[in-house]
N, C-alpha and C. Protein backbone atom coordinates (compact mmCIF):
# COMPACT_ATOMS: atom_id res chain seq x y z
N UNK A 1 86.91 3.17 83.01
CA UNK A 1 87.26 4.09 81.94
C UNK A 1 86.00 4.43 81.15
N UNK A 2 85.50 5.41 80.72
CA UNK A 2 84.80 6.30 80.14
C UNK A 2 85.09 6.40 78.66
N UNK A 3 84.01 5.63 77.94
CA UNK A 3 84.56 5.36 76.85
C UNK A 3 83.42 6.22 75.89
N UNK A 4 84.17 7.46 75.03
CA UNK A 4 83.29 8.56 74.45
C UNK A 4 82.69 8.28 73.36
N UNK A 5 81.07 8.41 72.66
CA UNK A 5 81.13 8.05 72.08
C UNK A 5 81.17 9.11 70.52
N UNK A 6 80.91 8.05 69.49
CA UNK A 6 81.49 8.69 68.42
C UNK A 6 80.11 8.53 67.46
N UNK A 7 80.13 9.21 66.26
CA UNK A 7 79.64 8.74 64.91
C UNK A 7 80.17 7.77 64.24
N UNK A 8 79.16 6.60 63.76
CA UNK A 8 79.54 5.29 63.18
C UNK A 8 80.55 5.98 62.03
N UNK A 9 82.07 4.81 61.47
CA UNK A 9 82.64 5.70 60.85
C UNK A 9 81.67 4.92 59.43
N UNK A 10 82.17 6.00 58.40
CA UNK A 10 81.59 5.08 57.13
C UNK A 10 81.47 3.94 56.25
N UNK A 11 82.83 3.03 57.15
CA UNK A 11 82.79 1.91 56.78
C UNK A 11 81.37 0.94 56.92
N UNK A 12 80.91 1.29 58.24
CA UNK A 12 79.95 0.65 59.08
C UNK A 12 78.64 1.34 58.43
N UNK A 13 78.78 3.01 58.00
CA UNK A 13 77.12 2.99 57.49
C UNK A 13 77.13 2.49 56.22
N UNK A 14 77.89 2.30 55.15
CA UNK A 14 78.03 1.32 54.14
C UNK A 14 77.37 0.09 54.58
N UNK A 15 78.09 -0.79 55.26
CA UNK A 15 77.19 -1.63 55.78
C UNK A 15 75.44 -1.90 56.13
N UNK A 16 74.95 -0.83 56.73
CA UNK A 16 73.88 -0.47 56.76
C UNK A 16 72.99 -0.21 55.57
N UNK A 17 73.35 0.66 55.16
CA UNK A 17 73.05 0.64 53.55
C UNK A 17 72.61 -0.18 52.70
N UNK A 18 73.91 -0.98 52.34
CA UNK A 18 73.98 -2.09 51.36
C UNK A 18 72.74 -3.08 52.26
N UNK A 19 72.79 -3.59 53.67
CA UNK A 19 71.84 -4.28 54.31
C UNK A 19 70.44 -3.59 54.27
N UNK A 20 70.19 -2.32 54.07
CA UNK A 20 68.74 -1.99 54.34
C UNK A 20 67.85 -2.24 52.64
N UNK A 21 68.50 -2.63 51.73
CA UNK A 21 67.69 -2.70 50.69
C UNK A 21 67.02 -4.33 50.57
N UNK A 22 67.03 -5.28 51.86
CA UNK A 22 66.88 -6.53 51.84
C UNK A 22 66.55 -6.81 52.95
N UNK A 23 65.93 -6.36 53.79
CA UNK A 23 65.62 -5.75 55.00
C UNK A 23 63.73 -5.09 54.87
N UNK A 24 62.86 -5.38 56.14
CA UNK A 24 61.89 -4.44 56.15
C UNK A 24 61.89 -3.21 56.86
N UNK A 25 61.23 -2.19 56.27
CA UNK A 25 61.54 -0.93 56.27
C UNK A 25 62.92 -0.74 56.71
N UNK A 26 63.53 -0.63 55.48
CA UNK A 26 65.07 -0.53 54.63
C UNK A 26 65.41 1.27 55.76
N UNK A 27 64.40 1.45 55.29
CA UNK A 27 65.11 3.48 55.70
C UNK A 27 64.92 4.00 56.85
N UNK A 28 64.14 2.82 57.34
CA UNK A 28 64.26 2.70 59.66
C UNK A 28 65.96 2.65 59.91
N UNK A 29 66.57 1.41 59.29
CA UNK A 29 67.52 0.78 59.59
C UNK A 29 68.93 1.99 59.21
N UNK A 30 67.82 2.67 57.80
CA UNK A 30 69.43 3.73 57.61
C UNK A 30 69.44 4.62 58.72
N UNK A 31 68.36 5.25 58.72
CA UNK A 31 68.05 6.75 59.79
C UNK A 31 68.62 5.94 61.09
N UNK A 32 68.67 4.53 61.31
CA UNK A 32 69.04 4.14 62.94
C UNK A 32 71.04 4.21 62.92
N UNK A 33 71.36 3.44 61.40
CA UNK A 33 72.92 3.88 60.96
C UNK A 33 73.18 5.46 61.29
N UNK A 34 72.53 6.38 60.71
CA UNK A 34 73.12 7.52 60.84
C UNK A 34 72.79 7.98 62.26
N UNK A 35 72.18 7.73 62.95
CA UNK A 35 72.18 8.48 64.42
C UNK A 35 72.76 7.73 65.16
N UNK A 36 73.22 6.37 64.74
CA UNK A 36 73.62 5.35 65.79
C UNK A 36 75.53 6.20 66.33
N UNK A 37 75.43 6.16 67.53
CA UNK A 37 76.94 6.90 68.38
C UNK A 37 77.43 5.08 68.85
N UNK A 38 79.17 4.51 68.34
CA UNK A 38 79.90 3.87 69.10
C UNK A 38 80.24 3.78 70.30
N UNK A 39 80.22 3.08 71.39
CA UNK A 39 80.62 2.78 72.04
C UNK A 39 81.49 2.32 72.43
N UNK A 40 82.21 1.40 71.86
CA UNK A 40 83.40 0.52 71.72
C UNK A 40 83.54 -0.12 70.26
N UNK A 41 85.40 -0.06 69.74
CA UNK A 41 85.22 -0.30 68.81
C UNK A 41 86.37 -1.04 68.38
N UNK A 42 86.62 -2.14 67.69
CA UNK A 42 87.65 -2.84 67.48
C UNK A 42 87.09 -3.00 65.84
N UNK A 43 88.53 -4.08 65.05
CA UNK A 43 88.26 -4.30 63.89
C UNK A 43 87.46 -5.62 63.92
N UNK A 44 86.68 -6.38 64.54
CA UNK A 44 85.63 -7.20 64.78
C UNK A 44 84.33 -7.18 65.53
N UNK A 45 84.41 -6.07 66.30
CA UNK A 45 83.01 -5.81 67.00
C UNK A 45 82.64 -4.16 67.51
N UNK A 46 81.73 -3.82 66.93
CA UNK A 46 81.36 -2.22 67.57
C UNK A 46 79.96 -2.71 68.25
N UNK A 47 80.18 -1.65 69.10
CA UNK A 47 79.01 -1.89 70.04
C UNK A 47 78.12 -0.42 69.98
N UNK A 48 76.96 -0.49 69.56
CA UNK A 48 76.26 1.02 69.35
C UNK A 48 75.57 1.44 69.75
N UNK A 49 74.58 2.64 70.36
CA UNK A 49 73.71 3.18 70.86
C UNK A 49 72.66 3.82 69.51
N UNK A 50 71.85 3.83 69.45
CA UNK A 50 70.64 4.32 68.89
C UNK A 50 69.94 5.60 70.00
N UNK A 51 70.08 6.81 69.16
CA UNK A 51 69.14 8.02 69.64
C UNK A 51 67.56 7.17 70.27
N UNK A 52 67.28 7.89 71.45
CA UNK A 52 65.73 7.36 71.35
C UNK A 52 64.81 7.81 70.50
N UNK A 53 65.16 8.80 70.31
CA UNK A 53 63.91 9.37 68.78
C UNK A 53 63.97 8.94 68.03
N UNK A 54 65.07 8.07 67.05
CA UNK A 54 64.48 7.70 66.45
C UNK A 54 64.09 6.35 66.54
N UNK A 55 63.63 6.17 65.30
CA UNK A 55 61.71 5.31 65.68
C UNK A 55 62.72 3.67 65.36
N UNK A 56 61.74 2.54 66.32
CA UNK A 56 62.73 1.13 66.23
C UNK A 56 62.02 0.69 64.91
N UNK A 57 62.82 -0.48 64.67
CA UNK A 57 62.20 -0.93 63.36
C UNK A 57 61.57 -2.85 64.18
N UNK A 58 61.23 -3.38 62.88
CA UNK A 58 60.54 -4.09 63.05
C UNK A 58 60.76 -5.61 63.39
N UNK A 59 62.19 -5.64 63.01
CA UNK A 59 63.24 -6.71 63.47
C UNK A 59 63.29 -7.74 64.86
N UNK A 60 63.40 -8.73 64.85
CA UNK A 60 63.52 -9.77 65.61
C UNK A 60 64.88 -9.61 66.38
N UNK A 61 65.10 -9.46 68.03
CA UNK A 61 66.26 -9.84 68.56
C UNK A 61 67.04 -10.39 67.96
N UNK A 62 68.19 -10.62 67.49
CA UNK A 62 69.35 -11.42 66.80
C UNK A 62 69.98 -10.80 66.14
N UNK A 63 71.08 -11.48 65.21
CA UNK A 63 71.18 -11.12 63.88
C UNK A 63 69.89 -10.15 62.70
N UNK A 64 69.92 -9.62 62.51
CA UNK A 64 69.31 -9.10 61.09
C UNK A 64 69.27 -10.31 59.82
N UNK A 65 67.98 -10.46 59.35
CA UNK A 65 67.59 -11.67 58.26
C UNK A 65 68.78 -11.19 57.05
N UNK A 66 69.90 -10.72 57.16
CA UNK A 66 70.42 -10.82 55.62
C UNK A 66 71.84 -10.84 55.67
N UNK A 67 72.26 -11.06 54.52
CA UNK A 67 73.51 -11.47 54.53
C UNK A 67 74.59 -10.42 53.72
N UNK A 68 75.51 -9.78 54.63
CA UNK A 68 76.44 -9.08 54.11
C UNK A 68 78.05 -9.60 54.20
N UNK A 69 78.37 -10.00 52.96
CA UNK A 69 79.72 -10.58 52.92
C UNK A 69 80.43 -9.62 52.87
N UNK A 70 82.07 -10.11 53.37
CA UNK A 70 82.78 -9.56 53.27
C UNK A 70 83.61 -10.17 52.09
N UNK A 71 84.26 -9.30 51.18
CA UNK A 71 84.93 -10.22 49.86
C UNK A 71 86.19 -9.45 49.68
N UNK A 72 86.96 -10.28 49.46
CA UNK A 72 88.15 -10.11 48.44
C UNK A 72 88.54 -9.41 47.43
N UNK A 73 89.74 -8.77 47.15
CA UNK A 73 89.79 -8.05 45.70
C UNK A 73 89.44 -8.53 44.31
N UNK A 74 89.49 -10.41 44.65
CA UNK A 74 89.05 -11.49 43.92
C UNK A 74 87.51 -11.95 43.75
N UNK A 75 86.72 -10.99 45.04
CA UNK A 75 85.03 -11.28 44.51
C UNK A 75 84.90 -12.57 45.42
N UNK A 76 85.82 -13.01 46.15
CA UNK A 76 85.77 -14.40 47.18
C UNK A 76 85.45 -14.06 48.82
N UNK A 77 84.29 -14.23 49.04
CA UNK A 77 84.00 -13.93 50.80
C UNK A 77 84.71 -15.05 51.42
N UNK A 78 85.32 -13.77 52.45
CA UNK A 78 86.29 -13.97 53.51
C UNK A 78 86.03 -14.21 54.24
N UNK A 79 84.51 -13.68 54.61
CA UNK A 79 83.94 -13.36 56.23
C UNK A 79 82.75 -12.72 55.92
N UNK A 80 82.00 -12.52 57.12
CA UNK A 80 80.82 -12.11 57.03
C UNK A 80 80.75 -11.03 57.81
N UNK A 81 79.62 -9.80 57.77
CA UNK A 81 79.19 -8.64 58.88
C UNK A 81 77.80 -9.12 59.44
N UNK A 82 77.55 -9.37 60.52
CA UNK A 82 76.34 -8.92 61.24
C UNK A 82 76.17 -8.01 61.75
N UNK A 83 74.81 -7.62 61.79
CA UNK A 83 74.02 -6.59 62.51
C UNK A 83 73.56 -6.97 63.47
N UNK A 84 73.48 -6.59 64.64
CA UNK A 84 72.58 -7.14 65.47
C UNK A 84 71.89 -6.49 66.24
N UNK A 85 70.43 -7.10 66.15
CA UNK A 85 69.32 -6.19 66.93
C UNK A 85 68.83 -6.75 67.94
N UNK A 86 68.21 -5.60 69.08
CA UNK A 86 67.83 -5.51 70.30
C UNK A 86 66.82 -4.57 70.77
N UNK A 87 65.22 -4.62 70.76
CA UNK A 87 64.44 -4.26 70.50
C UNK A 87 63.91 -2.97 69.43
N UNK A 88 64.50 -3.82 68.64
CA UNK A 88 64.05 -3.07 67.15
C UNK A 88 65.46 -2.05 66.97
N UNK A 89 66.48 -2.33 67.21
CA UNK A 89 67.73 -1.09 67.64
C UNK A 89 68.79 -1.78 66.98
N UNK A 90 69.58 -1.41 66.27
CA UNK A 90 70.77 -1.60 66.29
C UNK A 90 71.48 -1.47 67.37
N UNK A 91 72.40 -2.82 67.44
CA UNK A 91 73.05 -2.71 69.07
C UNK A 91 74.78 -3.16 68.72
N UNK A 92 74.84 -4.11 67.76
CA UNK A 92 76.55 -4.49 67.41
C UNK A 92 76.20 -4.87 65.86
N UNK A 93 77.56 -4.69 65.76
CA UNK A 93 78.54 -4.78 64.42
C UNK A 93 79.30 -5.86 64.86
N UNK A 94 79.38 -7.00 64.01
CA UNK A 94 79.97 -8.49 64.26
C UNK A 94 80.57 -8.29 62.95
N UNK A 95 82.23 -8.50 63.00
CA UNK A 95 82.68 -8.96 61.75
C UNK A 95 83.59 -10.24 62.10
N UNK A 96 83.03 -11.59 60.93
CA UNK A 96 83.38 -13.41 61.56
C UNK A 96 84.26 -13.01 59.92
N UNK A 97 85.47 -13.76 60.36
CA UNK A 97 86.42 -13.75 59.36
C UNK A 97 85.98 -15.21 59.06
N UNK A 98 86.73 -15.76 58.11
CA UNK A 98 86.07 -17.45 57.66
C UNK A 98 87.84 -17.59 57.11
N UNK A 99 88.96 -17.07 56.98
CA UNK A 99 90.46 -17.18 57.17
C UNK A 99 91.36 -17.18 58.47
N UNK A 100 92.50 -17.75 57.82
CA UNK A 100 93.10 -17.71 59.05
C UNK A 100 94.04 -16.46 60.28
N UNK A 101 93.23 -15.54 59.12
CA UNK A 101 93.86 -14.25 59.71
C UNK A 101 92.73 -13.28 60.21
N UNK A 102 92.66 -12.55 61.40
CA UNK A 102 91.81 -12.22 61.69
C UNK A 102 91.73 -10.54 60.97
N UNK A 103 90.71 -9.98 60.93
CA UNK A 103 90.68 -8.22 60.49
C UNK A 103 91.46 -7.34 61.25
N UNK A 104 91.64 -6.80 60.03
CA UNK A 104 92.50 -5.66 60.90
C UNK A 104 91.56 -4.06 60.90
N UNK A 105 90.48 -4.00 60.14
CA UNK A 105 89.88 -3.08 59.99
C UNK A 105 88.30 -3.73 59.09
N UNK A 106 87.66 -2.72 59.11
CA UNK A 106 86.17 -2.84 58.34
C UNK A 106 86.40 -2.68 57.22
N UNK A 107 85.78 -3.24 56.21
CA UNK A 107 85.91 -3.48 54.28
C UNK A 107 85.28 -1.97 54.16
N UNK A 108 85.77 -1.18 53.41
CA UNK A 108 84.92 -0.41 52.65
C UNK A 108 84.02 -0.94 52.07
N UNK A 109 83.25 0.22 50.74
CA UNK A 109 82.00 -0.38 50.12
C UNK A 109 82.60 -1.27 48.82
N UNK A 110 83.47 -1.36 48.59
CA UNK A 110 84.08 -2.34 47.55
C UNK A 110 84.31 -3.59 48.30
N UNK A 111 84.35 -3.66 48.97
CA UNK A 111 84.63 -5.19 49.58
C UNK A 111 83.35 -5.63 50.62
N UNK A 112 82.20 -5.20 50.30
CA UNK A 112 81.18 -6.10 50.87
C UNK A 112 79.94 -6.33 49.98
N UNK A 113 79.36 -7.15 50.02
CA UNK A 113 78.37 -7.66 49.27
C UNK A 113 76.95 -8.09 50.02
N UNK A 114 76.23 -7.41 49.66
CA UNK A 114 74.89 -7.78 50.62
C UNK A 114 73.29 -8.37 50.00
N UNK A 115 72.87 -9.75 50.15
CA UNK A 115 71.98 -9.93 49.45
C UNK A 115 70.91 -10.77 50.81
């Protein structure tokens, strides 16, 4: 199956966002959010493509060095978002719940916290 891809929705460039101000070169990582097209997408893992033009950033294979919570209407993290990179690229969206219920969707920008 042929799976089409899309524009990240805005839950996910929120994410990006809030992560690129704690991050080196912060506005690699946005410009890679906004051109980045889905591949596959559930409420715990997107899988993404990065345009080749634009330019990689400076990042280590893995996770991304920072931490974006996911929180509660109460200000209490639930769970966490990773980024994860693959030669300088954004490649997945990891969302780890830390409850016993798993996501049913991505936090808007009110419900994540990134430091």
């Amino acid at each position: 199956m042929t799976i089409k891809q899309a524009e990240l929705p805005p839950e996910l460039k929120n994410v990006v966002i809030a992560a690129a101000s704690f991050v080196e070169q912060g506005a690699v990582l946005i410009r890679q959010g906004d051109e980045a097209q889905f591949t596959s997408y559930s409420p715990t893992y997107v899988d993404v493509e990065v345009e080749q033009r634009v330019p990689d950033g400076p990042w280590r294979d893995g996770p991304l060095p920072v931490d974006v919570d996911v929180i509660d209407d109460d200000g209490n993290a639930v769970g966490e978002i990773l980024i994860w990179i693959k030669n300088g690229r954004i490649e997945l969206f990891e969302q780890v719940w830390w409850t016993d219920y798993s996501p049913e969707s991505w936090p808007d920008s009110d419900h994540i916290r990134a430091y």
